[in-house]
PDB file of N, CA and C in Angstrom:
ATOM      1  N   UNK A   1       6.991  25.872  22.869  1.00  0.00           N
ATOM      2  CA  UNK A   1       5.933  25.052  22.332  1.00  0.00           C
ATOM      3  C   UNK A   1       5.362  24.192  23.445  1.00  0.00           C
ATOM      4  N   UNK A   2       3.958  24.215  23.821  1.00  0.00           N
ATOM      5  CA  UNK A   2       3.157  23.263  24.448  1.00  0.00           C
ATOM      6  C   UNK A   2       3.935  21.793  24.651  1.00  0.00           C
ATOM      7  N   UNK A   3       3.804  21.063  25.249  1.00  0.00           N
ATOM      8  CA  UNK A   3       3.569  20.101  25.170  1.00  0.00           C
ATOM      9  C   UNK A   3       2.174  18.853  25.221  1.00  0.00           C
ATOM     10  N   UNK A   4       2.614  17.977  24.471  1.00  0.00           N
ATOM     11  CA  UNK A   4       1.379  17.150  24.311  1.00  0.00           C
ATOM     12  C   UNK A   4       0.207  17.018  25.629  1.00  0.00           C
ATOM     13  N   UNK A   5      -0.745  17.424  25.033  1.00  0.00           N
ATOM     14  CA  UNK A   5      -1.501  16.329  26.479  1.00  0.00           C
ATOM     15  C   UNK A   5      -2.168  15.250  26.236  1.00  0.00           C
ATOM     16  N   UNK A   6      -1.413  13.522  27.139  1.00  0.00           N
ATOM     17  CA  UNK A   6      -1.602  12.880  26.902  1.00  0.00           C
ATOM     18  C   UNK A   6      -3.089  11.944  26.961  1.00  0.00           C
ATOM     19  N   UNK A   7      -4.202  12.856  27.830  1.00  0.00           N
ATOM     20  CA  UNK A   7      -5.393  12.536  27.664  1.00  0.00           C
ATOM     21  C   UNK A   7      -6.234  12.930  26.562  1.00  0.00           C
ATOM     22  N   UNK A   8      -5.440  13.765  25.684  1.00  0.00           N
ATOM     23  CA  UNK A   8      -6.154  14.166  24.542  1.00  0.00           C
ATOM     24  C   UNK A   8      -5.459  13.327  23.281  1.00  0.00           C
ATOM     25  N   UNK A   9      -6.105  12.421  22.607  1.00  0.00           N
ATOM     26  CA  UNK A   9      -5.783  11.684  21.217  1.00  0.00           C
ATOM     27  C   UNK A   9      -4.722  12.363  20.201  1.00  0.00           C
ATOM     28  N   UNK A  10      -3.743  11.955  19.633  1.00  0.00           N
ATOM     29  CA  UNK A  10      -3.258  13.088  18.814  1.00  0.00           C
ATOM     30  C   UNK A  10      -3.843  12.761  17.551  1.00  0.00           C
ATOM     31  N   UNK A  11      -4.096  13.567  16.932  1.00  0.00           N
ATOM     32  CA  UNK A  11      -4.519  13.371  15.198  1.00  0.00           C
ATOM     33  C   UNK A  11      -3.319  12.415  14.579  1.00  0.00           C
ATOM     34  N   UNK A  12      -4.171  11.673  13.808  1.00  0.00           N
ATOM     35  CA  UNK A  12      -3.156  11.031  12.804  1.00  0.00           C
ATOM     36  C   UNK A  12      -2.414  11.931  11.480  1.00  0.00           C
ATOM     37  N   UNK A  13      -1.678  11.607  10.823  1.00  0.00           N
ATOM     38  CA  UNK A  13      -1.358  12.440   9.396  1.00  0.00           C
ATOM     39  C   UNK A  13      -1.810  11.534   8.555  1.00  0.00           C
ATOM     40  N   UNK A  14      -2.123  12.326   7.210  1.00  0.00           N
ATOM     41  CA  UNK A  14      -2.691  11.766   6.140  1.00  0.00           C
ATOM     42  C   UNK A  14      -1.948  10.108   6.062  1.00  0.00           C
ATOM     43  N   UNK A  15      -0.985  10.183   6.064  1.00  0.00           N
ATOM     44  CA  UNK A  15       0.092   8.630   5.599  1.00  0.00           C
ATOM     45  C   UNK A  15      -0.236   8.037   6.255  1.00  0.00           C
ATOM     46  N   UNK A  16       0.211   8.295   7.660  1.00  0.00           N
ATOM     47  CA  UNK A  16      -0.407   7.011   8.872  1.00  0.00           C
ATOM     48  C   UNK A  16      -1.685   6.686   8.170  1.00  0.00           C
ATOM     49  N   UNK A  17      -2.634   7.471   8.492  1.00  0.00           N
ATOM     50  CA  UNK A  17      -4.167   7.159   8.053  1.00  0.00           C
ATOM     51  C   UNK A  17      -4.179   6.228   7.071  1.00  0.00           C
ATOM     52  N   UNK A  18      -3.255   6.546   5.806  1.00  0.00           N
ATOM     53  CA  UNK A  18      -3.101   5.756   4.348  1.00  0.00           C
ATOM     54  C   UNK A  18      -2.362   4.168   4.807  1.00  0.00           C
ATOM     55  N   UNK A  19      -1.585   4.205   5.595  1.00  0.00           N
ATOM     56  CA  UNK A  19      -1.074   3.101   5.979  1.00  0.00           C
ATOM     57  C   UNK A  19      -1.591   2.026   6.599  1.00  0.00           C
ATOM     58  N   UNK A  20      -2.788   2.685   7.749  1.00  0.00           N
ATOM     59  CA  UNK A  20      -3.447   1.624   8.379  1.00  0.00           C
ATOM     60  C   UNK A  20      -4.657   1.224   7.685  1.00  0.00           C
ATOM     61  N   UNK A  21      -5.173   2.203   6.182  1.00  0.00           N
ATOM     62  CA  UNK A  21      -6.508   1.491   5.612  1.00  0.00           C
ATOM     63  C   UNK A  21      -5.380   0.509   4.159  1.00  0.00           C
ATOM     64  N   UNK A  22      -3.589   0.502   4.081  1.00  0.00           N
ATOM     65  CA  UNK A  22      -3.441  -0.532   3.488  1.00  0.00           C
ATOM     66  C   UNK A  22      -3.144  -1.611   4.188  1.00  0.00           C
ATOM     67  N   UNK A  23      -3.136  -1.675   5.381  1.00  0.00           N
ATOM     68  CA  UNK A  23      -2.917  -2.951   6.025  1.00  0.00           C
ATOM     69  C   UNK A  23      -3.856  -3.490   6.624  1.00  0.00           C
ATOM     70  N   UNK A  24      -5.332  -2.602   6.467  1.00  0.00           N
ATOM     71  CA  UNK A  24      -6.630  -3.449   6.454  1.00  0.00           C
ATOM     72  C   UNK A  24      -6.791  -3.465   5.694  1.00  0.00           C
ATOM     73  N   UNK A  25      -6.546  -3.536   4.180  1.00  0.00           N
ATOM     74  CA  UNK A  25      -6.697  -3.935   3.364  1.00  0.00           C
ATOM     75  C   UNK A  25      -5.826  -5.688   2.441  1.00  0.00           C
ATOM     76  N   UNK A  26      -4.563  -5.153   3.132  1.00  0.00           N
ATOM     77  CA  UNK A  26      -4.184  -6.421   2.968  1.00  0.00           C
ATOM     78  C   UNK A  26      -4.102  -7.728   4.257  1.00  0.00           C
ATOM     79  N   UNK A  27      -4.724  -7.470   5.288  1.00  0.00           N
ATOM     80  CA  UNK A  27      -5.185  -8.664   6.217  1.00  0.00           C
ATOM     81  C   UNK A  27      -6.390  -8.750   5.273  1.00  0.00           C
ATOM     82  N   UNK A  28      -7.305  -8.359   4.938  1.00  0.00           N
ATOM     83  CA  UNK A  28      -8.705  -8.700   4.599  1.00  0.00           C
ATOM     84  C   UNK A  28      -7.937  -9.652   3.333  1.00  0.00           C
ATOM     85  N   UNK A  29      -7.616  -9.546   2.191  1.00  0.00           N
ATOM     86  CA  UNK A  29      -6.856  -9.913   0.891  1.00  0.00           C
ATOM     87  C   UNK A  29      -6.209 -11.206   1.682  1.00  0.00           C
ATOM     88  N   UNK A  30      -5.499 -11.222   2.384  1.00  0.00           N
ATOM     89  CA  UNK A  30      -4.734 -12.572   3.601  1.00  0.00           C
ATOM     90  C   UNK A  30      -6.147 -13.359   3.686  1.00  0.00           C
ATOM     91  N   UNK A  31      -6.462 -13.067   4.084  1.00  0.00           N
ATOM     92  CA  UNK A  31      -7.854 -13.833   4.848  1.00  0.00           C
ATOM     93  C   UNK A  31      -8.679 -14.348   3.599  1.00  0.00           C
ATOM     94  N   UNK A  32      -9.073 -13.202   2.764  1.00  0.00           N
ATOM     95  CA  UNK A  32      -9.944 -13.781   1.429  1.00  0.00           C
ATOM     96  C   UNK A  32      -9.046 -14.660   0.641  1.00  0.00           C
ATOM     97  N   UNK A  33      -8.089 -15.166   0.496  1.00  0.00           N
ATOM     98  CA  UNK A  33      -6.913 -15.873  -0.132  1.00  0.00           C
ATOM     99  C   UNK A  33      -6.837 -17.040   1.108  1.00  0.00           C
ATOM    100  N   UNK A  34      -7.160 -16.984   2.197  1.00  0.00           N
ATOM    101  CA  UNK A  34      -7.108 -18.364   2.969  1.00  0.00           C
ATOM    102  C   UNK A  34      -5.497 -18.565   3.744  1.00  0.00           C
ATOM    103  N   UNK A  35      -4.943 -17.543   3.245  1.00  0.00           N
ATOM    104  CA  UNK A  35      -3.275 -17.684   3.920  1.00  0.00           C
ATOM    105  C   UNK A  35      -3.662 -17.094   5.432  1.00  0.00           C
ATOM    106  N   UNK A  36      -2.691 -18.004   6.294  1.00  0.00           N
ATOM    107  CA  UNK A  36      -2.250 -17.451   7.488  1.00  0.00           C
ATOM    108  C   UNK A  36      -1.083 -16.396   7.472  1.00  0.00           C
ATOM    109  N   UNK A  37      -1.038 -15.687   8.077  1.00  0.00           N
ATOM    110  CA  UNK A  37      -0.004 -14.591   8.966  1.00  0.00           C
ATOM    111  C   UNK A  37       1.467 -15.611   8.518  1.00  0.00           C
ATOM    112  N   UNK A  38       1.391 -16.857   9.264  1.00  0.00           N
ATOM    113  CA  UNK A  38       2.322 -17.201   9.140  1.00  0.00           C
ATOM    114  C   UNK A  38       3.343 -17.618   7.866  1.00  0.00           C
ATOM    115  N   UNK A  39       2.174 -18.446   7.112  1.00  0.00           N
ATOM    116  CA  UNK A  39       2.602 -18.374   5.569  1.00  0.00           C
ATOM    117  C   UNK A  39       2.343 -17.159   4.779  1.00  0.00           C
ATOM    118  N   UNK A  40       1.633 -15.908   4.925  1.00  0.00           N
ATOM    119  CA  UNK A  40       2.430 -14.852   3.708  1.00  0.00           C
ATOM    120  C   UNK A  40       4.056 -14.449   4.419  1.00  0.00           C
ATOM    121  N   UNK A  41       4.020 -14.343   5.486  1.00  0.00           N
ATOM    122  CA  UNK A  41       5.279 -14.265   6.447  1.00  0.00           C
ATOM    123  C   UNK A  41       6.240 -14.808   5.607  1.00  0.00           C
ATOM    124  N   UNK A  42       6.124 -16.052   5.758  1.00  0.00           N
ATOM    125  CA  UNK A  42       7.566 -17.325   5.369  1.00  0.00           C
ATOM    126  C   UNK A  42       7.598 -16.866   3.824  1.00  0.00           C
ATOM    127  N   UNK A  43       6.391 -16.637   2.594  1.00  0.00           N
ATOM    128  CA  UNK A  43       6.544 -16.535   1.549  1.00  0.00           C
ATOM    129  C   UNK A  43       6.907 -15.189   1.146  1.00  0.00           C
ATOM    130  N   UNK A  44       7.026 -14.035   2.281  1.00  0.00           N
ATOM    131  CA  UNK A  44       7.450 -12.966   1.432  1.00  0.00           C
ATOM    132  C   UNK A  44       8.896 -13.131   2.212  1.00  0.00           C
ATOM    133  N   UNK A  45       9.519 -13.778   2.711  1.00  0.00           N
ATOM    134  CA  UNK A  45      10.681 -13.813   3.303  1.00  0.00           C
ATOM    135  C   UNK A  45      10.530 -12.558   4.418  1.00  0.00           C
ATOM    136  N   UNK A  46       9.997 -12.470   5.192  1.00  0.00           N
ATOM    137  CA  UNK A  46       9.637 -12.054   6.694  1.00  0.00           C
ATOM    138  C   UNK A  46       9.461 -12.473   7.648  1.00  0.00           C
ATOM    139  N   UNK A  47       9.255 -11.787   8.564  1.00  0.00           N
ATOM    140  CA  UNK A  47       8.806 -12.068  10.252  1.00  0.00           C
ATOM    141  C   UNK A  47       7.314 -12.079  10.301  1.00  0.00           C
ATOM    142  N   UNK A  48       6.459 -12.758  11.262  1.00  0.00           N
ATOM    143  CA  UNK A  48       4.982 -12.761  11.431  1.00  0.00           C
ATOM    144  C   UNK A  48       5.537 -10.951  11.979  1.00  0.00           C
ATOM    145  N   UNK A  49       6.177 -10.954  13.160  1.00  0.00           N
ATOM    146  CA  UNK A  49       6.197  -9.082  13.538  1.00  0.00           C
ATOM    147  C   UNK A  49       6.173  -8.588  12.526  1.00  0.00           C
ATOM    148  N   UNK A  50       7.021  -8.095  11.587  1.00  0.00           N
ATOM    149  CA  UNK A  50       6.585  -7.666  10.674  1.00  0.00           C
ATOM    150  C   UNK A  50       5.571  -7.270   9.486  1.00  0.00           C
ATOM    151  N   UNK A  51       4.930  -8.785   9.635  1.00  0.00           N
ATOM    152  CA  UNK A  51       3.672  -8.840   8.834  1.00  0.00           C
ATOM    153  C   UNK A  51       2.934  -8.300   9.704  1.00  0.00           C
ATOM    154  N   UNK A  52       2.586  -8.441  11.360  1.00  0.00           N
ATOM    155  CA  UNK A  52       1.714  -7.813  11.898  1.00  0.00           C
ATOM    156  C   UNK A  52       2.171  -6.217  11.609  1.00  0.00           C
ATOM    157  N   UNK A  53       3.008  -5.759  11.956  1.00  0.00           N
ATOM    158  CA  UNK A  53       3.318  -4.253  11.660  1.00  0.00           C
ATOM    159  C   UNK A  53       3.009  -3.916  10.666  1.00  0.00           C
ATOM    160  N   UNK A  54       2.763  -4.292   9.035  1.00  0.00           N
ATOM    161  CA  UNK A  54       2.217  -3.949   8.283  1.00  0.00           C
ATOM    162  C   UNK A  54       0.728  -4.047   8.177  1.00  0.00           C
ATOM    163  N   UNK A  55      -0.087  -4.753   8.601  1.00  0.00           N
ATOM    164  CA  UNK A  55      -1.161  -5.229   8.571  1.00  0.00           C
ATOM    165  C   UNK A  55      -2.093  -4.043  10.101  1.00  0.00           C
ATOM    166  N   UNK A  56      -0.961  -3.843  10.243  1.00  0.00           N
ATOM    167  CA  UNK A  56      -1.384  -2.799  11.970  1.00  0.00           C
ATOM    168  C   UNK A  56      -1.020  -1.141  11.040  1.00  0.00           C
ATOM    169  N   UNK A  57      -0.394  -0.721   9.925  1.00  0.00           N
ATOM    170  CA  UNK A  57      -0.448   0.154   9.992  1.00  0.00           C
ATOM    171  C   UNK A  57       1.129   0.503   9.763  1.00  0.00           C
ATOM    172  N   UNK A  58       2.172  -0.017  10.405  1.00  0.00           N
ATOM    173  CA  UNK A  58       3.442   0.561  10.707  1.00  0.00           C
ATOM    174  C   UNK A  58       4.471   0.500   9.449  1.00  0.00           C
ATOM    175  N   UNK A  59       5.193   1.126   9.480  1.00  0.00           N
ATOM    176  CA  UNK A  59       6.347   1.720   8.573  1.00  0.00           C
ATOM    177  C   UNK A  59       6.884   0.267   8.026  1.00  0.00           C
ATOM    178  N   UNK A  60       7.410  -0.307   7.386  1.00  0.00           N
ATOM    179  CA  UNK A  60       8.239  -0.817   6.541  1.00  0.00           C
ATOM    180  C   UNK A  60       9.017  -0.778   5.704  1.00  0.00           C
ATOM    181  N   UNK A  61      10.240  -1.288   4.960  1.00  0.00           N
ATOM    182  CA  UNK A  61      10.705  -1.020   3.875  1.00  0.00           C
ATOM    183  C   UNK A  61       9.577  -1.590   2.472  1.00  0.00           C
ATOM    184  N   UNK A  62       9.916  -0.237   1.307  1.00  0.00           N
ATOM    185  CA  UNK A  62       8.971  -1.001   0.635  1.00  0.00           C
ATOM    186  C   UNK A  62       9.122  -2.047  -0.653  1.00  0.00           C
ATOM    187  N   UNK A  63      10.641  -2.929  -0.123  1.00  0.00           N
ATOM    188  CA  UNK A  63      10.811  -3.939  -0.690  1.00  0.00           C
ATOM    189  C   UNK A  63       9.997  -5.030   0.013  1.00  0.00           C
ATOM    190  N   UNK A  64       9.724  -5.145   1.363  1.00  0.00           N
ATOM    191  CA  UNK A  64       9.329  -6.051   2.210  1.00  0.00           C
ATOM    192  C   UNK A  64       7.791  -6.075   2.052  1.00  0.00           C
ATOM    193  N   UNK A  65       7.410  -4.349   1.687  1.00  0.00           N
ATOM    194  CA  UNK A  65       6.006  -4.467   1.626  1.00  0.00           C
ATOM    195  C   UNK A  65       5.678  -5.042  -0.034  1.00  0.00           C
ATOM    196  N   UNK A  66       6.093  -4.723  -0.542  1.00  0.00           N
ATOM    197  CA  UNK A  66       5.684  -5.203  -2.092  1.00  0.00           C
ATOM    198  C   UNK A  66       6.488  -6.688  -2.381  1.00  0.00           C
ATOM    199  N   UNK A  67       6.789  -7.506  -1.555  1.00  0.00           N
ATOM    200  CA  UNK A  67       7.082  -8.825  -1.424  1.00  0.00           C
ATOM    201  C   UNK A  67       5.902  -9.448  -0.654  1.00  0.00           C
ATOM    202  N   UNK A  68       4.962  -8.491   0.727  1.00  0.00           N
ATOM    203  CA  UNK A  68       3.897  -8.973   0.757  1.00  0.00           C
ATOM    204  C   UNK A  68       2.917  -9.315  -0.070  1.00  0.00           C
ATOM    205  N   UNK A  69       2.712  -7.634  -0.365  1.00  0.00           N
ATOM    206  CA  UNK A  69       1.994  -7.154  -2.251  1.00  0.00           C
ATOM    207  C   UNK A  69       1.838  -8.876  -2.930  1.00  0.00           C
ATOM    208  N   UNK A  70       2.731  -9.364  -3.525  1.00  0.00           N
ATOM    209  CA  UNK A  70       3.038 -10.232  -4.521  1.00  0.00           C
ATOM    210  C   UNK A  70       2.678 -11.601  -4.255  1.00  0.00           C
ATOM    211  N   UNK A  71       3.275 -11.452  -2.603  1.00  0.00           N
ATOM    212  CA  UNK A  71       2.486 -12.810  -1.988  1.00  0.00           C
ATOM    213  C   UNK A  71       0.932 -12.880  -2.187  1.00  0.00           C
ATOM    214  N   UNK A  72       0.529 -11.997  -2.072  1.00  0.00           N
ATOM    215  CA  UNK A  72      -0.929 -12.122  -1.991  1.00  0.00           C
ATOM    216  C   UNK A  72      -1.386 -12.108  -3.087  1.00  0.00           C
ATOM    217  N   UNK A  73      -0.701 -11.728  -4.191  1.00  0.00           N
ATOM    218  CA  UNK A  73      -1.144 -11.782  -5.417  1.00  0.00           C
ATOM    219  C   UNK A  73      -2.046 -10.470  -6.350  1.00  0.00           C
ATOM    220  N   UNK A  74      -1.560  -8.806  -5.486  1.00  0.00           N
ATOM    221  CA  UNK A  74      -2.611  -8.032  -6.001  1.00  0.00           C
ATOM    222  C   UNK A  74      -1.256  -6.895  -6.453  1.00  0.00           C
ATOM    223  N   UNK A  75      -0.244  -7.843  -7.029  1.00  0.00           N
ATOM    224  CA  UNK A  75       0.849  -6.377  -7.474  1.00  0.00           C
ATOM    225  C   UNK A  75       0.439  -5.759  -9.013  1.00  0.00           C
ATOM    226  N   UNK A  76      -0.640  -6.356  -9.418  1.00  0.00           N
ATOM    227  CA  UNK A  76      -0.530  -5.951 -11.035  1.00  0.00           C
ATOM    228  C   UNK A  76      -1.861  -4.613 -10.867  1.00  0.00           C
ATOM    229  N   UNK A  77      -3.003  -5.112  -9.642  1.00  0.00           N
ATOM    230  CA  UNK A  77      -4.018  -4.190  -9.537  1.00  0.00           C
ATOM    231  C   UNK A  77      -3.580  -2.862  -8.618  1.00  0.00           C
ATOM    232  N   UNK A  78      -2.524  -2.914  -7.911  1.00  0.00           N
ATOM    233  CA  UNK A  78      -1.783  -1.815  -7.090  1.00  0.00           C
ATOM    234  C   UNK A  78      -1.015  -1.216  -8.031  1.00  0.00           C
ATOM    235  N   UNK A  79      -0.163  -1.606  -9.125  1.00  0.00           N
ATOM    236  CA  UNK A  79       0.641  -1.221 -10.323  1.00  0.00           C
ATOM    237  C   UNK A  79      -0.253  -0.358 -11.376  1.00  0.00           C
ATOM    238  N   UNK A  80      -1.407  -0.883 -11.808  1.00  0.00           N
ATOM    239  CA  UNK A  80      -2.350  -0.622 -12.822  1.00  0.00           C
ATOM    240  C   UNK A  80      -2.918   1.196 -12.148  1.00  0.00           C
ATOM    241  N   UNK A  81      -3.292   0.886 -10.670  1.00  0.00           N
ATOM    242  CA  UNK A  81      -3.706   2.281  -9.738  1.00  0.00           C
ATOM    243  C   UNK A  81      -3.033   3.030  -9.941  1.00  0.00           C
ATOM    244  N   UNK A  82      -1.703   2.886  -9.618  1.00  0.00           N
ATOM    245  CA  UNK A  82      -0.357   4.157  -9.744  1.00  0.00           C
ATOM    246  C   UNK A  82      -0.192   4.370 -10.896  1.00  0.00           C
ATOM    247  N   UNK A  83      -0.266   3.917 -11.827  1.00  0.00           N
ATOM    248  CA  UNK A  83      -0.099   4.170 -13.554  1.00  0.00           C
ATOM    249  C   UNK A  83      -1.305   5.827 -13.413  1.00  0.00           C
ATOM    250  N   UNK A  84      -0.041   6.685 -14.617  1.00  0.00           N
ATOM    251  CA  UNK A  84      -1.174   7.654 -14.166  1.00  0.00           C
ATOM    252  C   UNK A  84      -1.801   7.904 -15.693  1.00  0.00           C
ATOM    253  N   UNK A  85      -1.140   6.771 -16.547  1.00  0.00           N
ATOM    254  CA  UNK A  85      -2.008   6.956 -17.691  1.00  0.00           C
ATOM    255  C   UNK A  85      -3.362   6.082 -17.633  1.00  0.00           C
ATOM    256  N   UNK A  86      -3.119   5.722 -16.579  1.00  0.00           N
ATOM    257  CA  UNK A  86      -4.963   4.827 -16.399  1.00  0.00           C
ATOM    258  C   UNK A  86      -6.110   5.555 -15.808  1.00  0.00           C
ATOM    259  N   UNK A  87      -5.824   6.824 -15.585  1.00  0.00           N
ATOM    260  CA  UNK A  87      -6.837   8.551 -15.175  1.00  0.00           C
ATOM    261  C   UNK A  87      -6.834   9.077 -16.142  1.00  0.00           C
ATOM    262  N   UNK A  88      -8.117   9.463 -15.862  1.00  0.00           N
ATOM    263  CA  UNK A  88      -8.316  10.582 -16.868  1.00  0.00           C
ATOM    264  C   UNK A  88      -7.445  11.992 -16.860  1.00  0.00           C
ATOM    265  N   UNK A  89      -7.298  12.249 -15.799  1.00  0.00           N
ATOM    266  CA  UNK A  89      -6.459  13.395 -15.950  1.00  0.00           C
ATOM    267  C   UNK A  89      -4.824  12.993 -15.937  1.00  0.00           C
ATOM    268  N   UNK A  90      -4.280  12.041 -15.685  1.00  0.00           N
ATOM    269  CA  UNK A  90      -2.772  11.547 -16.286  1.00  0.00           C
ATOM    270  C   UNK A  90      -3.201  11.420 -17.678  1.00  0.00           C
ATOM    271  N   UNK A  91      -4.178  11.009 -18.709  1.00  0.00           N
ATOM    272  CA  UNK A  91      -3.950  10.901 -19.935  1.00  0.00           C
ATOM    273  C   UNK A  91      -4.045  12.311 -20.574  1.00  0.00           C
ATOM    274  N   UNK A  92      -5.061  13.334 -19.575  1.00  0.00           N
ATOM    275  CA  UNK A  92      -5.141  14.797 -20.203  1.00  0.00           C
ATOM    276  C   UNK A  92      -4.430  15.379 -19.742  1.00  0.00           C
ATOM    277  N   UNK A  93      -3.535  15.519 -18.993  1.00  0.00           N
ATOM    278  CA  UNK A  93      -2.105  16.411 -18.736  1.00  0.00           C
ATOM    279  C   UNK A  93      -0.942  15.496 -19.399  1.00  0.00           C
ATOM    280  N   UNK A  94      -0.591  14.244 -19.921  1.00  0.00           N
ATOM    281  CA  UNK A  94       0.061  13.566 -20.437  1.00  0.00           C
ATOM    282  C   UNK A  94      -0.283  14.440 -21.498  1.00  0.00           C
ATOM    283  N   UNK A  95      -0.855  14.733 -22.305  1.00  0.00           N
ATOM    284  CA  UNK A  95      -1.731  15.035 -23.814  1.00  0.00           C
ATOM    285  C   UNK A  95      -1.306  16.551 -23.462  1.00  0.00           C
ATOM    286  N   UNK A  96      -1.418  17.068 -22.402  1.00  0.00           N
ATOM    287  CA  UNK A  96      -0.949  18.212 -22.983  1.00  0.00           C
ATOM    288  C   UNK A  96       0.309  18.786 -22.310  1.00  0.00           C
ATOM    289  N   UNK A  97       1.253  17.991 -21.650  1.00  0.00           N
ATOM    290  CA  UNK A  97       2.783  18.178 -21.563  1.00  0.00           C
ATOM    291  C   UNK A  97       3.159  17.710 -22.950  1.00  0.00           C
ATOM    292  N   UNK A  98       3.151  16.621 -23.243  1.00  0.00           N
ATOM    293  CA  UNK A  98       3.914  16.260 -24.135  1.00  0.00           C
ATOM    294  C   UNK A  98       3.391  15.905 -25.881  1.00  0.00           C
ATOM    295  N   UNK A  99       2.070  16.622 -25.738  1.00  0.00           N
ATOM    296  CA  UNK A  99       1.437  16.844 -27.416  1.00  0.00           C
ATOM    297  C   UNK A  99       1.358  15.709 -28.170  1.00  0.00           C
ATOM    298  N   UNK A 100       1.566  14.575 -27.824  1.00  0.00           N
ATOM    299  CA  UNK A 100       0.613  13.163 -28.283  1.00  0.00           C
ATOM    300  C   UNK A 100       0.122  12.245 -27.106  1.00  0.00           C
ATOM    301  N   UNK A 101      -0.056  11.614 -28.082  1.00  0.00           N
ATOM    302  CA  UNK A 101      -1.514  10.755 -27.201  1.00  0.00           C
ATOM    303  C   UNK A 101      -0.292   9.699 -26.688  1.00  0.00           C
ATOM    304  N   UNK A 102      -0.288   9.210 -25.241  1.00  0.00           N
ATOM    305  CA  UNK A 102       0.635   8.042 -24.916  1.00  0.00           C
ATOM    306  C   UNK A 102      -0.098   7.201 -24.207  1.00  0.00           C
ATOM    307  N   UNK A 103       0.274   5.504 -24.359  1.00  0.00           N
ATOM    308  CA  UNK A 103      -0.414   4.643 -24.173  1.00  0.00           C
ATOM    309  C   UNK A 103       0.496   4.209 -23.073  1.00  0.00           C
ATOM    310  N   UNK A 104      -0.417   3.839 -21.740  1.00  0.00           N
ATOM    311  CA  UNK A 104       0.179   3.009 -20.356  1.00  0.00           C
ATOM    312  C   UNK A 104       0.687   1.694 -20.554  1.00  0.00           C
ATOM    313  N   UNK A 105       1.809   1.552 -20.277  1.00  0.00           N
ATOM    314  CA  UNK A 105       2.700   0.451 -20.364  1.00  0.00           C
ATOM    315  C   UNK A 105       2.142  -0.913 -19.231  1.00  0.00           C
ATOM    316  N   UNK A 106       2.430  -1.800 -20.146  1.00  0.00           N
ATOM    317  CA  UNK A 106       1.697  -3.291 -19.854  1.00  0.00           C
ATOM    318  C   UNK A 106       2.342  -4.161 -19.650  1.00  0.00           C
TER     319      UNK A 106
END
């Protein structure tokens, strides 16, 4: 197998990609909320490194990240997303795995 060449960029993977538009998403959410780095830090029981590593993109545990989540105050609209009875197609493959109608838990 080749090896890399380092003047050529490597592609990202889908996740990375997913990772660094949630940690521009939650610096922007930091910032629109008025918190510093340092206080969601201290309030999710973390490191500013850490918070930068999430906010940059990088791996975390995702107790640490959904202690950010909470700090900032957007765990019920990230919860509500993953619910897959809140799609249309989680309520129409719900409807037809299991032959009644089921309502997303609140």
């Amino acid at each position: 197998m080749a090896e890399p060449d380092p003047a050529r960029p490597q592609r990202r993977s889908r996740e990375e990609r997913a990772l660094a538009a949630l940690g521009d998403s939650l610096r922007r959410w930091r910032k629109l909320r008025g918190i510093t780095a340092e206080q969601v830090a201290e309030r999710a029981r973390t490191t500013r490194v850490t918070l930068r590593k999430i906010e940059s993109g990088g791996s975390v545990s995702s107790e640490i990240l959904m202690r950010v989540i909470v700090v900032l105050g957007i765990e019920q609209g990230i919860l509500d997303a993953a619910e897959p009875l809140n799609s249309d197609v989680g309520r129409l493959r719900a409807d037809e795995l299991l032959g009644e109608r089921m309502r997303p838990r609140r």
